[in-house]
Protein backbone atom coordinates (compact mmCIF):
# COMPACT_ATOMS: atom_id res chain seq x y z
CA UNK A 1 0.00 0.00 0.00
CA UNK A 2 2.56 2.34 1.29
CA UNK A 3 4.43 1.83 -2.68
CA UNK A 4 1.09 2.39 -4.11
CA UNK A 5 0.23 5.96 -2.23
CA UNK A 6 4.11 6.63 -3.28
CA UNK A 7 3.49 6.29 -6.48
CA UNK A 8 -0.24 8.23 -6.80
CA UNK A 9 1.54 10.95 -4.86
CA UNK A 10 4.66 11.45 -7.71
CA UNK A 11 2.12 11.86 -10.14
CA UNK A 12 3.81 14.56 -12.40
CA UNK A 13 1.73 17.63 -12.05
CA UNK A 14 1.15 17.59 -16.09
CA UNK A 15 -0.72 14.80 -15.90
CA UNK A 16 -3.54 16.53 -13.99
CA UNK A 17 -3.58 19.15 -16.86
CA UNK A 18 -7.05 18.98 -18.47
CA UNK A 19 -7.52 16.32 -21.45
CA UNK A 20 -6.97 18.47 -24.37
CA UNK A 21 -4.94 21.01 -23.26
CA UNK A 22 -2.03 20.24 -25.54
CA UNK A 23 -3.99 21.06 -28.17
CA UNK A 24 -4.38 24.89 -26.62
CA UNK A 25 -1.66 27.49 -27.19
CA UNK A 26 0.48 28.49 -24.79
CA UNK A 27 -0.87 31.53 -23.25
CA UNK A 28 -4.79 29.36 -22.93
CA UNK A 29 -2.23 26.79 -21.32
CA UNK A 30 -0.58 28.95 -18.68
CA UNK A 31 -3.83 30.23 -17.36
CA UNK A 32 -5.54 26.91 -17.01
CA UNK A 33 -2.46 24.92 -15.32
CA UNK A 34 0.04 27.35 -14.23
CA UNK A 35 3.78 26.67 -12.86
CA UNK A 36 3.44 26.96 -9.42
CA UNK A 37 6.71 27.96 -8.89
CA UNK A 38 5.82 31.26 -10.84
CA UNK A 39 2.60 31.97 -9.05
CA UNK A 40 2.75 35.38 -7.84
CA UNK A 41 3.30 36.21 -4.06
CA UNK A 42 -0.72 37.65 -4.21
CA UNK A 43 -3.64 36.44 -5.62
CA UNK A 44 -3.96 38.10 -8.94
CA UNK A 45 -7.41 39.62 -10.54
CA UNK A 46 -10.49 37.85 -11.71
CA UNK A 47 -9.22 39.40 -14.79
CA UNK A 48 -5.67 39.03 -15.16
CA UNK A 49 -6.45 35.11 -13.77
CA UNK A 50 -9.08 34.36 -16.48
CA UNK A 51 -8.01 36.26 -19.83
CA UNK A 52 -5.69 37.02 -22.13
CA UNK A 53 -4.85 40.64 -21.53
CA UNK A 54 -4.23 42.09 -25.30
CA UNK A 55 -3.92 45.81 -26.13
CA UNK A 56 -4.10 48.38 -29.37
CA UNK A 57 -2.32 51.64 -29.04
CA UNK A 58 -3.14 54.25 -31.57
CA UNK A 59 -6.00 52.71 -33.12
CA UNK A 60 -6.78 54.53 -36.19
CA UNK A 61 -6.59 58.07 -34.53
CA UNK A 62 -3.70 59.03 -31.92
CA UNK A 63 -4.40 58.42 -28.26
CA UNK A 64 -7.21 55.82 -29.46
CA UNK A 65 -6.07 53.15 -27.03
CA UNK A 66 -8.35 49.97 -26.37
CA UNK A 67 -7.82 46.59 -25.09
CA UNK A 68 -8.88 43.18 -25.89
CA UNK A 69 -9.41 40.39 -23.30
CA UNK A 70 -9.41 37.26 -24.41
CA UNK A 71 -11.28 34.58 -22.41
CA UNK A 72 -10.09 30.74 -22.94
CA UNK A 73 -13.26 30.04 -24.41
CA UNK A 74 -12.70 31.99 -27.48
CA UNK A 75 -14.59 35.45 -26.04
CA UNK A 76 -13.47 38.21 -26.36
CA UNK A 77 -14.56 41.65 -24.43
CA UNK A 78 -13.32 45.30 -25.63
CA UNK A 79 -13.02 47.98 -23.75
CA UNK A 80 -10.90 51.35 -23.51
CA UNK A 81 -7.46 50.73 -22.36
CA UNK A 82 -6.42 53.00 -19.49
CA UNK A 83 -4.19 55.71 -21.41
CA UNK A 84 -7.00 56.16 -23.75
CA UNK A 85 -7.33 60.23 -25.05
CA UNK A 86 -11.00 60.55 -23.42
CA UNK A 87 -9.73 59.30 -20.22
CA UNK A 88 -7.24 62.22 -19.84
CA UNK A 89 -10.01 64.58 -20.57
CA UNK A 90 -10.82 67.03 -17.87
CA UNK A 91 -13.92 65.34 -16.19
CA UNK A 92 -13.81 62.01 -17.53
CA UNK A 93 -15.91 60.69 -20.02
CA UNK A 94 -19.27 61.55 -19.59
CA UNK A 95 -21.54 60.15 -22.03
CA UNK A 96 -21.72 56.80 -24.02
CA UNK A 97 -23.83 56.48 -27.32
CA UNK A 98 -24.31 52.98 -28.87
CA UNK A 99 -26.01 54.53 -32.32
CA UNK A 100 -23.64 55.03 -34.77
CA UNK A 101 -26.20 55.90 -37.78
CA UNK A 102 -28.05 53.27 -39.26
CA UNK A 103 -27.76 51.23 -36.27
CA UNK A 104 -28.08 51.18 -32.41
CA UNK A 105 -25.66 48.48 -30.69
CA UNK A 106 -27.62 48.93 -27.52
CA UNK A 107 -31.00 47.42 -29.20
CA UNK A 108 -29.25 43.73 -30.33
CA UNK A 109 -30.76 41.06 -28.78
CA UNK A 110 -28.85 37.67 -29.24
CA UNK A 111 -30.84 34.48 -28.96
CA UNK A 112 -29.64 30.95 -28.24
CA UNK A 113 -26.60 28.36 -28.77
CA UNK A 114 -26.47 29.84 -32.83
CA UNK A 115 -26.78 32.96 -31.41
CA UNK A 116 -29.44 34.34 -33.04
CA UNK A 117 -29.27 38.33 -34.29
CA UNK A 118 -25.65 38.42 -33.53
CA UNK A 119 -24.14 41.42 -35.78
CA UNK A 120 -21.33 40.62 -37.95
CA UNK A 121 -18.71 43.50 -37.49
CA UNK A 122 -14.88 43.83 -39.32
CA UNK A 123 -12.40 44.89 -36.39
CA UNK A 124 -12.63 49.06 -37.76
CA UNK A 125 -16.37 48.97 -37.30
CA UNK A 126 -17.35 51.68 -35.18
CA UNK A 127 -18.48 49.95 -31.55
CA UNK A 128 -19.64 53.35 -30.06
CA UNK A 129 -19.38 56.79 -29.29
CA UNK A 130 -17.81 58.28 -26.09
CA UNK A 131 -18.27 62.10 -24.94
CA UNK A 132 -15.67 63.79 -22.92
CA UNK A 133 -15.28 67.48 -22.41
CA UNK A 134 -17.38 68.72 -25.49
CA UNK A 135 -15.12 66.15 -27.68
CA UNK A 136 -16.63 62.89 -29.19
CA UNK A 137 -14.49 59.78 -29.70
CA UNK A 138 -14.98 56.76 -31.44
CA UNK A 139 -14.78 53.51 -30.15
CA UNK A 140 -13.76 50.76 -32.76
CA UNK A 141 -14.25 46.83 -32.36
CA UNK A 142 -10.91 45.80 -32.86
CA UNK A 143 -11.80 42.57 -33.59
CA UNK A 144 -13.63 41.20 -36.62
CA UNK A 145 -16.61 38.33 -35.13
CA UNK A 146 -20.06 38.58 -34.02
CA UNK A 147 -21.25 41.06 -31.48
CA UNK A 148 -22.86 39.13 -28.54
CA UNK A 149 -23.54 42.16 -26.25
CA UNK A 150 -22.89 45.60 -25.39
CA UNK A 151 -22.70 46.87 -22.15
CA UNK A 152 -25.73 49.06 -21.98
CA UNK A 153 -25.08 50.01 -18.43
CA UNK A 154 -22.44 52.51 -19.92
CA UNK A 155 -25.44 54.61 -21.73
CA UNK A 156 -26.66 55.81 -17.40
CA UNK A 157 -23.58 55.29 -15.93
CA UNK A 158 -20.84 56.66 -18.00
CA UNK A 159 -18.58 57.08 -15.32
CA UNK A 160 -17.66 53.07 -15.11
CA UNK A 161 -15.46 53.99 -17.98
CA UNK A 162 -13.21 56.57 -15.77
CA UNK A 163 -13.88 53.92 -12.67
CA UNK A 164 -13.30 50.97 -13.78
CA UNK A 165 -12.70 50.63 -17.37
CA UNK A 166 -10.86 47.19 -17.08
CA UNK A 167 -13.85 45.65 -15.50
CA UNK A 168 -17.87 46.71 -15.01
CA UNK A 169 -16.39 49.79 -17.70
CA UNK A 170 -16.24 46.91 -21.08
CA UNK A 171 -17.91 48.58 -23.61
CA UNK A 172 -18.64 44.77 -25.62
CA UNK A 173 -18.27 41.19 -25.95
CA UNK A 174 -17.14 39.22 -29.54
CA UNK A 175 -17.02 36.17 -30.51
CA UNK A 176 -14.30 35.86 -33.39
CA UNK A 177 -13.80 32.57 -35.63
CA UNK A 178 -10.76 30.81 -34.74
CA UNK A 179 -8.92 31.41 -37.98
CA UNK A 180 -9.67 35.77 -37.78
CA UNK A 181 -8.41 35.44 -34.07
CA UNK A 182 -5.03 33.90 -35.32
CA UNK A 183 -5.20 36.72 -38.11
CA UNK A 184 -5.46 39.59 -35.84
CA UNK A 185 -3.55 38.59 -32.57
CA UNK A 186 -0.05 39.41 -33.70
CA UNK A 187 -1.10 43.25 -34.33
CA UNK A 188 -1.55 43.70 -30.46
CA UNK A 189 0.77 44.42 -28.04
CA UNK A 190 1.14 42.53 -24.04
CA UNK A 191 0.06 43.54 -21.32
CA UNK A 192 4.01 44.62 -20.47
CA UNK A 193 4.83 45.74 -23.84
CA UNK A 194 1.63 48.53 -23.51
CA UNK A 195 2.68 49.35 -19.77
CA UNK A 196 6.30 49.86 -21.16
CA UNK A 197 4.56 51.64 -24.26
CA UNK A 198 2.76 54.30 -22.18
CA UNK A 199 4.73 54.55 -19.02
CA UNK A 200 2.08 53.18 -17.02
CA UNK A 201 3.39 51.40 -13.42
């Protein structure tokens, strides 16, 4: 017996990796069955523990910063990354406007496992409109997939966005195919290379 618990104790730790996982890339891999040698000495966020942090400097228009958070299951949420132009506006942003012309983004309603209704956007689309001291910026979608949801709590409570951008602040949620993920993931930048990008600690 005493051999036997021996030998269920040794078990190498990447054989309690999930079945599948070698087929995932690295970065899916590191968040689902980290080193623990390299965990950090605190706990880290809900977000930094459960996506891919990617990030877009400059997007189409100076200062037009956004990020893109990638979620293991292929989601993706976009939001405005934290040295965004409106953010630096005296006041904050204080308006958020989900019709850009023909369309409102706010008014999609996305039904069932084919998700139903789901808009179709290219990754320049134009996501929204933010307002910050008497200037209007426009949010892109950075990603080309279906639109799942907006966060409509933005259009009464602009103020997430200067609060907490990274978090109740998301402006969307995508779904990309596989193969237009793979297309568009090398144009972003890390997490570190942004920080390192805009100074930020």
């Amino acid at each position: 017996m005493e051999g036997e618990d021996a030998t269920v104790c040794a078990t190498p730790v990447n054989d309690l990796a999930p079945r599948g996982a070698a087929s995932f890339d690295e970065e899916t891999r590191a968040l689902i069955a980290p080193d623990a040698g390299s965990l950090p000495a605190t706990p880290p966020s809900a977000v930094e523990a459960n996506f891919a942090r990617y990030f877009v400097a400059d997007y189409l228009n100076p200062g037009h910063d956004q990020y893109v958070y990638r979620h293991p299951n292929g989601l993706c949420v976009v939001g405005l990354a934290p040295a965004h132009a409106a953010l630096k506006e005296e006041g904050g942003i204080t308006a958020v406007d989900f019709n850009v012309g023909k369309t409102d983004r706010s008014e999609i309603k996305v039904t069932g496992k084919r998700k139903r209704n789901a808009q179709h956007l290219q990754e320049n689309s134009v996501l929204c409109k933010v307002g910050a001291a008497d200037k209007s910026f426009v949010v892109r979608c950075c990603v080309k997939g279906s639109l799942l949801e907006v966060n409509d709590r933005l259009i009464k409570q602009p103020n997430l966005l200067n609060t907490s951008a990274d978090r109740e602040g998301y402006i969307a949620i995508f779904m990309p195919k596989p193969a237009d993920w793979l297309k568009i993931k090398d144009k972003f930048l890390s997490f570190e290379d942004y920080k390192n990008l805009r100074g930020i600690c």
